[in-house]
N, C-alpha and C. Protein backbone atom coordinates (compact mmCIF):
# COMPACT_ATOMS: atom_id res chain seq x y z
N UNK A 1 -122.76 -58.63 -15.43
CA UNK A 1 -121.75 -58.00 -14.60
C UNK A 1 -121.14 -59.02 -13.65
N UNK A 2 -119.88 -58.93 -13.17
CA UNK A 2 -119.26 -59.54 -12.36
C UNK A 2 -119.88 -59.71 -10.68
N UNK A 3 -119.98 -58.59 -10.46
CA UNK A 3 -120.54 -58.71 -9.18
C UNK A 3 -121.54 -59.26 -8.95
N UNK A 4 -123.02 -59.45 -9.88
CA UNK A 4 -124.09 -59.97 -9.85
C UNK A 4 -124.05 -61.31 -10.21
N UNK A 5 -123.44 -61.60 -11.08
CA UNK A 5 -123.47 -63.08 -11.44
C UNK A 5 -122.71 -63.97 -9.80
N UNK A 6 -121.65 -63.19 -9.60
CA UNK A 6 -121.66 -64.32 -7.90
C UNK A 6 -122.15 -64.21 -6.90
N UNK A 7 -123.13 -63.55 -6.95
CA UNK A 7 -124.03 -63.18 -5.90
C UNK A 7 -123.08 -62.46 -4.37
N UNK A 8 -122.48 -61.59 -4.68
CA UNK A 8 -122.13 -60.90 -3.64
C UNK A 8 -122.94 -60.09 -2.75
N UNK A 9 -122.35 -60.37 -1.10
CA UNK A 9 -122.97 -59.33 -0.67
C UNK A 9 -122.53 -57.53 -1.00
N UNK A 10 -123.55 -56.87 -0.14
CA UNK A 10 -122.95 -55.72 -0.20
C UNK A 10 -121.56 -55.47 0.33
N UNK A 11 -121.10 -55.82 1.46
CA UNK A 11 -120.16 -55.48 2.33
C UNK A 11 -118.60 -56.03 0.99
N UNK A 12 -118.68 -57.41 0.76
CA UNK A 12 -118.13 -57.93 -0.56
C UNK A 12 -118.19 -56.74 -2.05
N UNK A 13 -119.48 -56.34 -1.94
CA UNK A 13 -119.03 -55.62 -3.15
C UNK A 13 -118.16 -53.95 -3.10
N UNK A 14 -118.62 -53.95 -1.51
CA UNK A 14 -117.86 -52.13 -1.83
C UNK A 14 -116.35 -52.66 -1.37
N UNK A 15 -116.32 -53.86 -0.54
CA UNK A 15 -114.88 -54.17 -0.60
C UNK A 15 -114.04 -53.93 -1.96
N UNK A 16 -114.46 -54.69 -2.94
CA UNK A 16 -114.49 -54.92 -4.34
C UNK A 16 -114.40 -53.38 -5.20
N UNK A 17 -114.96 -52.69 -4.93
CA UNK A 17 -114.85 -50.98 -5.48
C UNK A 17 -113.87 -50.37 -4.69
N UNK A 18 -113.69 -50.26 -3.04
CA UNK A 18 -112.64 -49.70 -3.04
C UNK A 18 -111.42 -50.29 -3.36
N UNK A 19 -111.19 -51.48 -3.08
CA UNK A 19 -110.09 -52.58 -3.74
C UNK A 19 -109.24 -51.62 -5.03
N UNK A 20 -110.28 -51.83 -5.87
CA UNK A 20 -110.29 -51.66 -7.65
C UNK A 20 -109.66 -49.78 -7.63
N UNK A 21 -110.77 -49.31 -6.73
CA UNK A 21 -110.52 -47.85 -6.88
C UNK A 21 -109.03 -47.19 -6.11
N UNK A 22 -108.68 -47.82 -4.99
CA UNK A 22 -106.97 -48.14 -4.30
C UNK A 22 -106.03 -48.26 -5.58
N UNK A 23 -106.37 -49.37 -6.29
CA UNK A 23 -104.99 -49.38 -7.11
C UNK A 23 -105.27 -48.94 -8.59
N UNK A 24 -106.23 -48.19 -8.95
CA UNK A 24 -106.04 -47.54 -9.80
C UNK A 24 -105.21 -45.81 -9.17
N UNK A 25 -105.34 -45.49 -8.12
CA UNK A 25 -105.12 -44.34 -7.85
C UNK A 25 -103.37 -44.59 -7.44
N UNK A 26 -102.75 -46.06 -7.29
CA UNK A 26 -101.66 -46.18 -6.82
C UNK A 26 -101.15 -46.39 -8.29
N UNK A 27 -101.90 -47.03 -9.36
CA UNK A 27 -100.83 -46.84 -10.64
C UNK A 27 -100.89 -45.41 -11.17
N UNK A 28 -101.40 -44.34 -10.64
CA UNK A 28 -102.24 -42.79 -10.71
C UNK A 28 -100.62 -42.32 -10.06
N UNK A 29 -100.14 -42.44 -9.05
CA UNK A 29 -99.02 -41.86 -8.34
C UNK A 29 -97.45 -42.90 -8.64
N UNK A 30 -97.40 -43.57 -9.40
CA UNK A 30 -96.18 -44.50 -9.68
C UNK A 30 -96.17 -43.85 -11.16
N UNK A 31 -97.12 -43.40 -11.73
CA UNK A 31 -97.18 -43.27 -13.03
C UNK A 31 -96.73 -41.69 -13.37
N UNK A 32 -96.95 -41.11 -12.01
CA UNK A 32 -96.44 -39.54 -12.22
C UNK A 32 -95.31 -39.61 -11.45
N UNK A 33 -94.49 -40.16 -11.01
CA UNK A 33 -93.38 -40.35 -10.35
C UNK A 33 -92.53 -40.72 -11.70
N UNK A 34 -92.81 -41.53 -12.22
CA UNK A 34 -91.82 -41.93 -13.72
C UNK A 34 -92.00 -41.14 -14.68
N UNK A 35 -93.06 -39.95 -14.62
CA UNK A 35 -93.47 -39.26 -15.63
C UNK A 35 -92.88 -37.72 -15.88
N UNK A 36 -92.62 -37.55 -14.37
CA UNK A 36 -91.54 -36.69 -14.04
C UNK A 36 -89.70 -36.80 -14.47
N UNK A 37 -89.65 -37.97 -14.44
CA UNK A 37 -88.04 -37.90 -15.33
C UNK A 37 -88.33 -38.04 -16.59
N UNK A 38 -86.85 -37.25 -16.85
CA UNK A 38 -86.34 -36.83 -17.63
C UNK A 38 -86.37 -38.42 -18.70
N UNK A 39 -87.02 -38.24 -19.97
CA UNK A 39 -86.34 -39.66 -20.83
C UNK A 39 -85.02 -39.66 -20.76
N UNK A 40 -84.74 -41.20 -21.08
CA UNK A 40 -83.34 -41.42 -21.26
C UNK A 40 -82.35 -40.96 -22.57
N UNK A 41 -81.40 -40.37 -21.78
CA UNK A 41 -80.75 -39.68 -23.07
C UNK A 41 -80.80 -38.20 -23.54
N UNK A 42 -82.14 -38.18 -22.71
CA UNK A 42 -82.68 -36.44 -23.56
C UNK A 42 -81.82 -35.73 -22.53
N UNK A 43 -81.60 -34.60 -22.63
CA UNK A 43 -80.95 -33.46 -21.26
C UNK A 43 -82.35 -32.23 -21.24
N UNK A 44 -82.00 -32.20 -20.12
CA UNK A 44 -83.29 -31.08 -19.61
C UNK A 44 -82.75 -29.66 -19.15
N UNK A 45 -83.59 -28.82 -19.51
CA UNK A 45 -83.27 -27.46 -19.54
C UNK A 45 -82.71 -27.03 -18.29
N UNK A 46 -81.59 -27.91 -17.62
CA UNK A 46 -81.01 -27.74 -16.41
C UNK A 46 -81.62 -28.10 -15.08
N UNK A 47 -82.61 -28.38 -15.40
CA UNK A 47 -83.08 -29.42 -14.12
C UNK A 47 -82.84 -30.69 -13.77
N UNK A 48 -82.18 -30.69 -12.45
CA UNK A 48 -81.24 -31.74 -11.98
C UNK A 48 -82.69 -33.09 -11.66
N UNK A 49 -81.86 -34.11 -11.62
CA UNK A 49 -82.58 -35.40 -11.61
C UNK A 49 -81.63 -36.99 -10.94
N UNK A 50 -81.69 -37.12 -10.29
CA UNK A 50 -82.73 -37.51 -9.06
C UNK A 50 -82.60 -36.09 -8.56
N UNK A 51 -83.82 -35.79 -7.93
CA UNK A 51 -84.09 -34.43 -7.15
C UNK A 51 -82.91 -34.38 -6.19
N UNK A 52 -82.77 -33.50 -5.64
CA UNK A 52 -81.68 -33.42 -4.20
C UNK A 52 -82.78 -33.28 -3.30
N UNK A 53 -82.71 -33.54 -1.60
CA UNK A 53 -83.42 -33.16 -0.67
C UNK A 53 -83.66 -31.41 -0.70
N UNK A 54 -82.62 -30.65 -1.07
CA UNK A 54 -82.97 -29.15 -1.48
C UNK A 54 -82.65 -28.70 -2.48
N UNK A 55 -83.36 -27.69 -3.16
CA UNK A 55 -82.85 -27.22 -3.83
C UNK A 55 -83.56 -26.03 -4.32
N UNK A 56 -82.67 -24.76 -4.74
CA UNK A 56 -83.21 -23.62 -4.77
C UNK A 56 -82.94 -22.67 -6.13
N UNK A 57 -83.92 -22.96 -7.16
CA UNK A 57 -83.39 -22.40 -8.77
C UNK A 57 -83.39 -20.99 -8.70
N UNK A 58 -82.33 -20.58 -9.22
CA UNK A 58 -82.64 -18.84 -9.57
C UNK A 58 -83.63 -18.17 -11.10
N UNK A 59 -83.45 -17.48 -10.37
CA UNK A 59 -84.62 -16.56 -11.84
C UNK A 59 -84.06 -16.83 -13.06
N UNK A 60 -82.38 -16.44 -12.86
CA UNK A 60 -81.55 -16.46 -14.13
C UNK A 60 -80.47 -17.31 -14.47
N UNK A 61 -79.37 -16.97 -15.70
CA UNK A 61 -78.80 -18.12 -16.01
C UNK A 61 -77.81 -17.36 -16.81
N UNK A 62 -76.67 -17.51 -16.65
CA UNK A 62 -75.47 -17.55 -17.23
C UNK A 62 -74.79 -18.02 -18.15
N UNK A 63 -74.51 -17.45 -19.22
CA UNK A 63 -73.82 -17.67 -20.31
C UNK A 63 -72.24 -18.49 -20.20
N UNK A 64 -72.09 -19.69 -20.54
CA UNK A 64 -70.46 -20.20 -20.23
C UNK A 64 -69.65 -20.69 -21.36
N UNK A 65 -68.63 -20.72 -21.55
CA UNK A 65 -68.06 -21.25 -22.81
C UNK A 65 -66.79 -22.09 -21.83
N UNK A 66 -66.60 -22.82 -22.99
CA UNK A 66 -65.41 -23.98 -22.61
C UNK A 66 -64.25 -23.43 -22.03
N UNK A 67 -63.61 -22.28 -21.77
CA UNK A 67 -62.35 -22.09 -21.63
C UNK A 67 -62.99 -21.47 -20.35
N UNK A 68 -64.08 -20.88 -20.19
CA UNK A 68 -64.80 -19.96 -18.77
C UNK A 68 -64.45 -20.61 -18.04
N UNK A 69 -64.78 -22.09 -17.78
CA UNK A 69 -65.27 -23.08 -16.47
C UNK A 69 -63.85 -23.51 -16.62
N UNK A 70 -63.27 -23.63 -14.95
CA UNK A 70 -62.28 -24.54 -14.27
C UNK A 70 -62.65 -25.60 -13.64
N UNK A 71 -62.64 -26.32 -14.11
CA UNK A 71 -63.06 -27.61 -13.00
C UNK A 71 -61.76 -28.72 -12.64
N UNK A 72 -61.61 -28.55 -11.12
CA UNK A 72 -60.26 -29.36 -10.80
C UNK A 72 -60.87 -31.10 -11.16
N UNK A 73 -59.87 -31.81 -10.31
CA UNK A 73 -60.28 -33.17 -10.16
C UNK A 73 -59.98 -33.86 -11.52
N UNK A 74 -59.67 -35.20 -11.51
CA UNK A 74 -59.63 -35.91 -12.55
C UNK A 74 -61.34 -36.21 -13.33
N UNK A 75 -62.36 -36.03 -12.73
CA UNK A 75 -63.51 -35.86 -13.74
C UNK A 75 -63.97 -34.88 -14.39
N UNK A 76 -62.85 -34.22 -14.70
CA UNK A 76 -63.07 -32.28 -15.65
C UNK A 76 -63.42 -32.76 -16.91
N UNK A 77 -62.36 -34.20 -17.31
CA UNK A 77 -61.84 -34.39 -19.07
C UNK A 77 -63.08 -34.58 -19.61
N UNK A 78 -63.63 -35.51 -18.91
CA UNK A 78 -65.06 -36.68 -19.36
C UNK A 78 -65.70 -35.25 -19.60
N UNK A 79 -66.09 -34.79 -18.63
CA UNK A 79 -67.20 -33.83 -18.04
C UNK A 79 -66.75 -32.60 -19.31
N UNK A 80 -66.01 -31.98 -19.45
CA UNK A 80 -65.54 -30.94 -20.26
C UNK A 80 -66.39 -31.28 -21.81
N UNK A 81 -65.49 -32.66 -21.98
CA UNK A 81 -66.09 -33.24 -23.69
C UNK A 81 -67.52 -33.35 -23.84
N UNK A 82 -68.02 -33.71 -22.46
CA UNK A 82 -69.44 -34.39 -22.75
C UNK A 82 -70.25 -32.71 -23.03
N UNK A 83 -69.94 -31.43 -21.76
CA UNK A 83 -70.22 -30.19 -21.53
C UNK A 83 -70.30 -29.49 -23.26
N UNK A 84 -69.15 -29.50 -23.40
CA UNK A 84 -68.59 -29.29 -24.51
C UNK A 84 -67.82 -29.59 -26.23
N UNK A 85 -69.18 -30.04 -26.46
CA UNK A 85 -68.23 -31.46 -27.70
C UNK A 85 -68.25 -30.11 -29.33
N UNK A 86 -68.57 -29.26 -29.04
CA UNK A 86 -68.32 -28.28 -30.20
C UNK A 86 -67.01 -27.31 -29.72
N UNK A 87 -66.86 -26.40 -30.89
CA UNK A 87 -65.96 -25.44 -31.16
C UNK A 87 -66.21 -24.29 -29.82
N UNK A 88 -65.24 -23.87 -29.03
CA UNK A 88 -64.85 -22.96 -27.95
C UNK A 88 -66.18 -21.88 -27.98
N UNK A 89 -66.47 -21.49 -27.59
CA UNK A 89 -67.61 -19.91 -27.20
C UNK A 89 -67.04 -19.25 -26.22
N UNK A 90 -66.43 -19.20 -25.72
CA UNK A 90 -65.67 -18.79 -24.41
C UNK A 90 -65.16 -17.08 -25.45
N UNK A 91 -65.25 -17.09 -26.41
CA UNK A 91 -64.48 -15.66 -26.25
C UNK A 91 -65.81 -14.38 -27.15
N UNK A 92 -66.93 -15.14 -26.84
CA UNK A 92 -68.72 -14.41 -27.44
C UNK A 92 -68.95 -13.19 -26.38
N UNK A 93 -69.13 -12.52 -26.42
CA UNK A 93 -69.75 -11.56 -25.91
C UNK A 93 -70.42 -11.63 -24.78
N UNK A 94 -71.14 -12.85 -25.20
CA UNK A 94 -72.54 -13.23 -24.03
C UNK A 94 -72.15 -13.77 -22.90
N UNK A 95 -70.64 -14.33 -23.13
CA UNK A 95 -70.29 -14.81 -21.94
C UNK A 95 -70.35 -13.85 -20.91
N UNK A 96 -70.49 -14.43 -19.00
CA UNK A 96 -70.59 -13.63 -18.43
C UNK A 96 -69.13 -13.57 -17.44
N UNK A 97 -67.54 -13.83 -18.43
CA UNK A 97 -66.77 -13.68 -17.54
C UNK A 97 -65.70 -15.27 -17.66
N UNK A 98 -65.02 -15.52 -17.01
CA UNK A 98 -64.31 -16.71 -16.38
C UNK A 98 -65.10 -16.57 -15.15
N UNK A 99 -65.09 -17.82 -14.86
CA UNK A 99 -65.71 -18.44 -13.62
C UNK A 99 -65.05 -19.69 -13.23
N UNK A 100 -64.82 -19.97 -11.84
CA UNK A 100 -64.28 -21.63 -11.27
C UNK A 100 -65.65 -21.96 -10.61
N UNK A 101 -65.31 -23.45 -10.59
CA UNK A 101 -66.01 -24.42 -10.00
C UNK A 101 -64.97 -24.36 -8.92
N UNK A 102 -64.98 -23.94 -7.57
CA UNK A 102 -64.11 -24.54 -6.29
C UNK A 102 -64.77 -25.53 -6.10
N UNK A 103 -63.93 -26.15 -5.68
CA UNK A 103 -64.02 -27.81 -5.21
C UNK A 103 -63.47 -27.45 -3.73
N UNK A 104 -64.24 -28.54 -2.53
CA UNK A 104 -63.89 -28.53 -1.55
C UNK A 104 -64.31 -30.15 -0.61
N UNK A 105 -63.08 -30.54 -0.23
CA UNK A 105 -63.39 -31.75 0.27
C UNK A 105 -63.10 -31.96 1.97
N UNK A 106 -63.96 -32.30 2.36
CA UNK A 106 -63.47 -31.39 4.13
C UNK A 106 -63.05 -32.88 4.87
N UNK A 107 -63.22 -34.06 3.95
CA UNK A 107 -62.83 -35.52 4.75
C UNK A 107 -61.52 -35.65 3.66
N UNK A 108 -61.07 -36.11 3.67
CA UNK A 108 -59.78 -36.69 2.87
C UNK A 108 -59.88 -37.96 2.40
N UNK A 109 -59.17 -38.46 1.08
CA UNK A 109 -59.32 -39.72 0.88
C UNK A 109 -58.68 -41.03 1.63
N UNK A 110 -59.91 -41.94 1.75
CA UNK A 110 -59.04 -43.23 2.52
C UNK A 110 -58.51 -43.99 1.13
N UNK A 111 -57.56 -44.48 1.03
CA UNK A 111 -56.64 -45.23 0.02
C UNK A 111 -58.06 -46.33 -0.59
N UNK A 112 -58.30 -47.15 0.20
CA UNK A 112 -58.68 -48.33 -0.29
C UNK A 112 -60.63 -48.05 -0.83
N UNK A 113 -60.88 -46.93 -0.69
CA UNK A 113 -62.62 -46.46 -1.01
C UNK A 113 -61.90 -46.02 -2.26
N UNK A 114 -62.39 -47.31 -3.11
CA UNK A 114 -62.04 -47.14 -4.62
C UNK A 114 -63.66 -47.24 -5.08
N UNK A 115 -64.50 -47.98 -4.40
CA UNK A 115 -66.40 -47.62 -4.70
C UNK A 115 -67.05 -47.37 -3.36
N UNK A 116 -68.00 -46.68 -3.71
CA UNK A 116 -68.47 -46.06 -1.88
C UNK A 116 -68.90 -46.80 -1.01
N UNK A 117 -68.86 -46.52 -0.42
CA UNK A 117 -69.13 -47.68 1.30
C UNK A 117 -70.90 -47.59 2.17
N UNK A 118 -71.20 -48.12 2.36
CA UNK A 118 -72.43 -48.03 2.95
C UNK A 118 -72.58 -46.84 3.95
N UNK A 119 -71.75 -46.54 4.47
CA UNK A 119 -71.34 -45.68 5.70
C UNK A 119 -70.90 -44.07 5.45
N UNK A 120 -70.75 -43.83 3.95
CA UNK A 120 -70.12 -43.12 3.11
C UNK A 120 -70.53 -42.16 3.40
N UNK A 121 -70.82 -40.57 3.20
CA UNK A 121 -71.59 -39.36 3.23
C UNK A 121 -71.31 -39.05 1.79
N UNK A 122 -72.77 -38.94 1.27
CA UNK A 122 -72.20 -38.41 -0.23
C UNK A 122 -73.43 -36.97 -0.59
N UNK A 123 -73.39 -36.68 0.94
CA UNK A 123 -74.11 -35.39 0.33
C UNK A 123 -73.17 -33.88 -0.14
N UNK A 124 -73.77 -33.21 -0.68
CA UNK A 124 -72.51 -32.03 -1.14
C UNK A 124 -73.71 -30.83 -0.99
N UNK A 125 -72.76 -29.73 -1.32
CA UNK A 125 -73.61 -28.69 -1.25
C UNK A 125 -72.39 -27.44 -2.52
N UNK A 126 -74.38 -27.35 -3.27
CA UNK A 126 -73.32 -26.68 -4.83
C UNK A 126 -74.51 -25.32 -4.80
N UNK A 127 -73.42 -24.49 -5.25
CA UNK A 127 -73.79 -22.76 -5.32
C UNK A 127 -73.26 -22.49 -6.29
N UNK A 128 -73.89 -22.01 -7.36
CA UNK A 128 -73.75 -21.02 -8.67
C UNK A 128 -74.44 -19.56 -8.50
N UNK A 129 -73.91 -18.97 -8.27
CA UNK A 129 -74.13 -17.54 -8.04
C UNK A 129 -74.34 -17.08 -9.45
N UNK A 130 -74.83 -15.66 -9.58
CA UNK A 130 -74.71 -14.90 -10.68
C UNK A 130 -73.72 -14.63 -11.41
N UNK A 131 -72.66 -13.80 -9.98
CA UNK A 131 -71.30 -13.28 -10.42
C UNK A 131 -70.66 -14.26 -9.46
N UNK A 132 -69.47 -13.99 -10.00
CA UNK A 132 -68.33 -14.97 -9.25
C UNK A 132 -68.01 -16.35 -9.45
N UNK A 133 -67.41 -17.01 -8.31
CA UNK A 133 -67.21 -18.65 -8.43
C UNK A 133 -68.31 -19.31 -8.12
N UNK A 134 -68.60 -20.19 -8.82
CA UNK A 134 -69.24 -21.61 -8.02
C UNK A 134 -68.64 -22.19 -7.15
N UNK A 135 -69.20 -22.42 -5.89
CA UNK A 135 -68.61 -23.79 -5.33
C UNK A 135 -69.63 -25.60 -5.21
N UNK A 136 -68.67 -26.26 -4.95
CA UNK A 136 -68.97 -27.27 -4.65
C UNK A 136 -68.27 -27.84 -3.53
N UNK A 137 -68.72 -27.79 -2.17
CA UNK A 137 -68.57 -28.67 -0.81
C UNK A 137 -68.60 -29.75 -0.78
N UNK A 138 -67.90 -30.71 -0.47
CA UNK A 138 -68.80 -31.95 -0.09
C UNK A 138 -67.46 -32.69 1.51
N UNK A 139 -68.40 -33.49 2.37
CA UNK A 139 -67.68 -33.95 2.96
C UNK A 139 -66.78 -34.95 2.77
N UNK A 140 -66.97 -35.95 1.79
CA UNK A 140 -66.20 -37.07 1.33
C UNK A 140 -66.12 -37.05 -0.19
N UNK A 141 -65.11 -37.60 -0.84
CA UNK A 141 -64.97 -37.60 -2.48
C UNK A 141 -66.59 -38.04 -3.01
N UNK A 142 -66.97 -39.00 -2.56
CA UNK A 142 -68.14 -39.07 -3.35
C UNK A 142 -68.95 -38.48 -3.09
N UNK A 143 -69.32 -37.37 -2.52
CA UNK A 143 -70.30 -36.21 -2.76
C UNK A 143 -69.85 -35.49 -3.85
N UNK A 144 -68.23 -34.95 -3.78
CA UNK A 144 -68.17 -34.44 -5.11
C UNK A 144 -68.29 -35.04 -6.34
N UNK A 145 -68.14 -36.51 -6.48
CA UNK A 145 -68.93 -37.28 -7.65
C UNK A 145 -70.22 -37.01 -7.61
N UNK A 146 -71.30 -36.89 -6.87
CA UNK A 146 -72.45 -36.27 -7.19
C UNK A 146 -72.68 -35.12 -7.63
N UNK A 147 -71.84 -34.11 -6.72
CA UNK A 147 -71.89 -32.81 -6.99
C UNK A 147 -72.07 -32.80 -8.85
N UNK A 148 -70.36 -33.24 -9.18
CA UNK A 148 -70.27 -32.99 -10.44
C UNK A 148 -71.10 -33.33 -11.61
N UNK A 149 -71.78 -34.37 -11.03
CA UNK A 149 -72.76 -34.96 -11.87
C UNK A 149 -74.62 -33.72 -12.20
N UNK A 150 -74.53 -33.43 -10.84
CA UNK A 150 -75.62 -32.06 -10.50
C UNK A 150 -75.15 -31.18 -11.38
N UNK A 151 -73.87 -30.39 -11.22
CA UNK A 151 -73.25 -29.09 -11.85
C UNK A 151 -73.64 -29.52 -13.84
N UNK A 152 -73.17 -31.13 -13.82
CA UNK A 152 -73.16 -30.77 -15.64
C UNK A 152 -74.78 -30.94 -16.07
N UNK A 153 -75.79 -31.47 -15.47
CA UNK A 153 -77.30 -31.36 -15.21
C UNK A 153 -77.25 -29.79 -15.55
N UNK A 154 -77.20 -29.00 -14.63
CA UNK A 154 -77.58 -27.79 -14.91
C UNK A 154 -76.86 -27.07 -16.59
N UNK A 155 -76.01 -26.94 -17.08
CA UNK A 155 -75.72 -26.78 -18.22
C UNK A 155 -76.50 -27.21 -19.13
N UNK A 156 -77.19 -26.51 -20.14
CA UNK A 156 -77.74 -26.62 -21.43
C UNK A 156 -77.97 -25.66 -22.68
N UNK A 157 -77.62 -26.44 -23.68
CA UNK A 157 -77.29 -25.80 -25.10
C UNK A 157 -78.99 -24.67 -25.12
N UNK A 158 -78.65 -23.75 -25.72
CA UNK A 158 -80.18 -22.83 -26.47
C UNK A 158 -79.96 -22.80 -28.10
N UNK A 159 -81.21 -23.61 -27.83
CA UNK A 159 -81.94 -23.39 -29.13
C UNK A 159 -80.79 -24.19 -30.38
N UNK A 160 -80.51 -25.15 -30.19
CA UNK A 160 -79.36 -25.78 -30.75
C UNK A 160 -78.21 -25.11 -31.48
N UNK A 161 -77.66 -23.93 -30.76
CA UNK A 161 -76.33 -23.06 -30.58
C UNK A 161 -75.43 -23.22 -29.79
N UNK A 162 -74.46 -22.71 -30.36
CA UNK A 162 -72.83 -23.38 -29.55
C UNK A 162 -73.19 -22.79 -28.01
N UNK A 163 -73.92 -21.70 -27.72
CA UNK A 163 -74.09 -21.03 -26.75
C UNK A 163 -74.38 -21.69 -25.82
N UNK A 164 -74.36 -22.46 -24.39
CA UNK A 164 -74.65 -22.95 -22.85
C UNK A 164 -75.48 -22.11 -22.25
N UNK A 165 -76.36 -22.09 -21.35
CA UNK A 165 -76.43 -21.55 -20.18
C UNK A 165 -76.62 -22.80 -18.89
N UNK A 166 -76.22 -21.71 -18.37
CA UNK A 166 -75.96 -22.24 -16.61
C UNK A 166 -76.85 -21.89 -15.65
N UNK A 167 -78.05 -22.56 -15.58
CA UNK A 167 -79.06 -22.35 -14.45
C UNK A 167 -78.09 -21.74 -12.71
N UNK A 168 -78.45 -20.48 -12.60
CA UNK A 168 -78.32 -19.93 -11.02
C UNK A 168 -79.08 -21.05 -10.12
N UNK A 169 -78.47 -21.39 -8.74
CA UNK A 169 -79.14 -22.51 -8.16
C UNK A 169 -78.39 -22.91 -6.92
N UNK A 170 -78.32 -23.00 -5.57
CA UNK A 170 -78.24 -23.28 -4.82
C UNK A 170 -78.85 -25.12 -4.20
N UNK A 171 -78.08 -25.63 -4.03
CA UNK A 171 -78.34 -27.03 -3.22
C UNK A 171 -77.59 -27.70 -2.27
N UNK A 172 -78.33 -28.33 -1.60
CA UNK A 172 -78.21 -28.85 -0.11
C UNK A 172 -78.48 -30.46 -0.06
């Protein structure tokens, strides 16, 4: 054994065990921190990733098709194709309606924040209700680049059918 062959003391050897036993328990918590995301590429049954500081899932989930969802802003197109790369569902049964995404930006754009600034606020705050509109708040444009990025997180295909649902969900 290691410890015996260099003649350690005691005080040396439990150094030596808790040492050993510290960073096995720290690759123990780095290892469930990475184990928790999502692989790359895969989409998850509407659970958003990086976590938000809040967030509050509902019981249920809403049926959406391509023509349902309004989404303003020049990142609808991307977001629409990526949402939606099959044939329309918007006119199925299951849908629960037309619905908007409101968008709301309570700072205005400065011309020259073409990438975000250290100083930036990019928190938002997104509500999908049961019935009605979604919104999305945010104080500066790049919260609603997060936002939007959260909102298409929650969307996912069932059971590999044209069909979506839309996780109910509140965040802060």
């Amino acid at each position: 054994m290691l410890i015996r062959r260099f003649n350690w003391t005691k005080n040396q050897q439990m150094f030596l065990y808790i040492f050993t036993l510290l960073l096995f328990q720290l690759g123990c918590i780095s290892s469930q921190e990475f184990l928790a995301a999502p692989p790359p590429g895969l989409r998850t049954n509407g659970e958003v990733w990086p976590l938000p500081q809040q967030i509050s899932y509902g019981r249920k989930s809403r049926v959406v098709g391509k023509n349902s969802i309004e989404i303003l802003y020049s990142a609808s197109k991307p977001l629409e194709k990526w949402l939606f790369p099959e044939k329309d569902v918007s006119n199925d049964e299951s849908t629960n309606g037309i619905f908007s995404l409101k968008i709301k930006v309570n700072k205005g754009c400065i011309d020259n924040d073409e990438y975000p600034q250290q100083e930036m606020i990019e928190e938002y705050w997104l509500n999908v209700p049961e019935k009605g509109d979604a919104t999305l708040e945010a104080t500066e444009v790049w919260g609603i680049v997060r936002g939007l990025e959260t909102f298409s997180q929650l969307i996912y295909r069932v059971n590999d059918t044209v069909s979506l649902l839309l996780i109910l969900q509140i965040i802060n």
